[in-house]
C-alpha atoms as a PDB file:
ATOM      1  CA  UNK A   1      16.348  17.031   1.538  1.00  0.00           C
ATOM      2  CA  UNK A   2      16.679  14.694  -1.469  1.00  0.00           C
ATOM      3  CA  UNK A   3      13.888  11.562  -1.775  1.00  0.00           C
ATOM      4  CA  UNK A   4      15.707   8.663  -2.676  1.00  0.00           C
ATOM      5  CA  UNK A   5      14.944   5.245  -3.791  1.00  0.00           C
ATOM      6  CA  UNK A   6      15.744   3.737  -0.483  1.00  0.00           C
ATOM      7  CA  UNK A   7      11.685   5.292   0.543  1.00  0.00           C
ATOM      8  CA  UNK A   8       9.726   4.942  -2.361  1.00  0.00           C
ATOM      9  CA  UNK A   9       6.181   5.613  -2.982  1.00  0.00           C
ATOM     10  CA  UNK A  10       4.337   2.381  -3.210  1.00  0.00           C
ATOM     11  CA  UNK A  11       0.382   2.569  -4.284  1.00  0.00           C
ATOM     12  CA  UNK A  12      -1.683   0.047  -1.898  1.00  0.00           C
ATOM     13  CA  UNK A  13      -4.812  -1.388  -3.699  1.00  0.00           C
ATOM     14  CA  UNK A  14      -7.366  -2.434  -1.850  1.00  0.00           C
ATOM     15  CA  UNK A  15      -8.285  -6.805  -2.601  1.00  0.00           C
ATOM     16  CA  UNK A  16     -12.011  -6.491  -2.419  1.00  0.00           C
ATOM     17  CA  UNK A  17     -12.053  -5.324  -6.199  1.00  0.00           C
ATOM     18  CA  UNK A  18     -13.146  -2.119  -5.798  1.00  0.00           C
ATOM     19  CA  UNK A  19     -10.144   0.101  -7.471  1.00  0.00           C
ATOM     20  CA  UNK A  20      -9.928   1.539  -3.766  1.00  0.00           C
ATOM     21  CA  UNK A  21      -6.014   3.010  -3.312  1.00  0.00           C
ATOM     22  CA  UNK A  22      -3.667   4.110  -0.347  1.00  0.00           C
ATOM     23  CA  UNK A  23      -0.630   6.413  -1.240  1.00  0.00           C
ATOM     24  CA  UNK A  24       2.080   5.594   1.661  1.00  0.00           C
ATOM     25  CA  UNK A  25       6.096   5.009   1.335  1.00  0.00           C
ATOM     26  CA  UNK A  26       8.061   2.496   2.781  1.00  0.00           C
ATOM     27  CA  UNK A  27      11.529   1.314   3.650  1.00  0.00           C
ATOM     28  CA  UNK A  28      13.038  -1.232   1.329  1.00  0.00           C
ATOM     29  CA  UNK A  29      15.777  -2.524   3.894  1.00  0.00           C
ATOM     30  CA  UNK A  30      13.011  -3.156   6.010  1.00  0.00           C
ATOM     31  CA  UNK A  31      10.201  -4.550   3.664  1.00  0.00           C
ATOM     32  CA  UNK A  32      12.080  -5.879   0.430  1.00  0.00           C
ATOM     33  CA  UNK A  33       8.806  -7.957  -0.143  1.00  0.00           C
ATOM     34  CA  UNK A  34       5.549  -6.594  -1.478  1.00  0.00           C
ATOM     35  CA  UNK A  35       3.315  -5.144   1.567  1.00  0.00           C
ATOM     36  CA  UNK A  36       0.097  -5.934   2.758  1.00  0.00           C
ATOM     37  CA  UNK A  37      -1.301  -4.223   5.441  1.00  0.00           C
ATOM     38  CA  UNK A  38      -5.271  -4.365   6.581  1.00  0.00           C
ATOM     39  CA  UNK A  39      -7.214  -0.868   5.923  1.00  0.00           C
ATOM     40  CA  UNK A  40     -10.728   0.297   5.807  1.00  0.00           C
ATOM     41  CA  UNK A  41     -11.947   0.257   2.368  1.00  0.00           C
ATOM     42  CA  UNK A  42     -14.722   2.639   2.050  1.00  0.00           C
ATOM     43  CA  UNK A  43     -16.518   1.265  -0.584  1.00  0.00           C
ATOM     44  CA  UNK A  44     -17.465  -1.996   0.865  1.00  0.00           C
ATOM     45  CA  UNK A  45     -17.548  -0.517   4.657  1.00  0.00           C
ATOM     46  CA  UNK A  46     -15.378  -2.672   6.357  1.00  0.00           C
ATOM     47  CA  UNK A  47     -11.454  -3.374   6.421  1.00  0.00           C
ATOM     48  CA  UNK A  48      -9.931  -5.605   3.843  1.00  0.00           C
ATOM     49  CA  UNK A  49      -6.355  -6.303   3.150  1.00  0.00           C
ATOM     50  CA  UNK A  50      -4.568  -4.340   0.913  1.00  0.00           C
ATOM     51  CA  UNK A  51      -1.290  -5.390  -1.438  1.00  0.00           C
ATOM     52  CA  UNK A  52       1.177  -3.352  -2.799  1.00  0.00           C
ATOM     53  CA  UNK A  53       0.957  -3.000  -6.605  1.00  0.00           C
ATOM     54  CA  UNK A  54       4.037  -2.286  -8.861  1.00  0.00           C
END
């Protein structure tokens, strides 16, 4: 099965500053707009938003 540009693979990164990343994909119909979705962040020990980068 082909991977096509309609699911790409977006890098999350995390917006407490610590260079923390999530590797996830996502549906462009869907979400045209950059993502942000609220994850633990190991680093600082709590959750924390993170945004999609491009």
């Amino acid at each position: 099965m082909a991977r096509n540009e309609l699911r790409p693979v977006i890098r999350l990164r995390s917006t407490a500053g610590t260079g923390y990343t999530y590797v996830t994909r996502k549906n462009r119909r869907n979400d045209p707009d950059r993502m942000t979705l609220r994850k633990y962040d190991p680093a600082v020990g709590r959750h924390v938003d993170f945004r999609e980068e491009r």
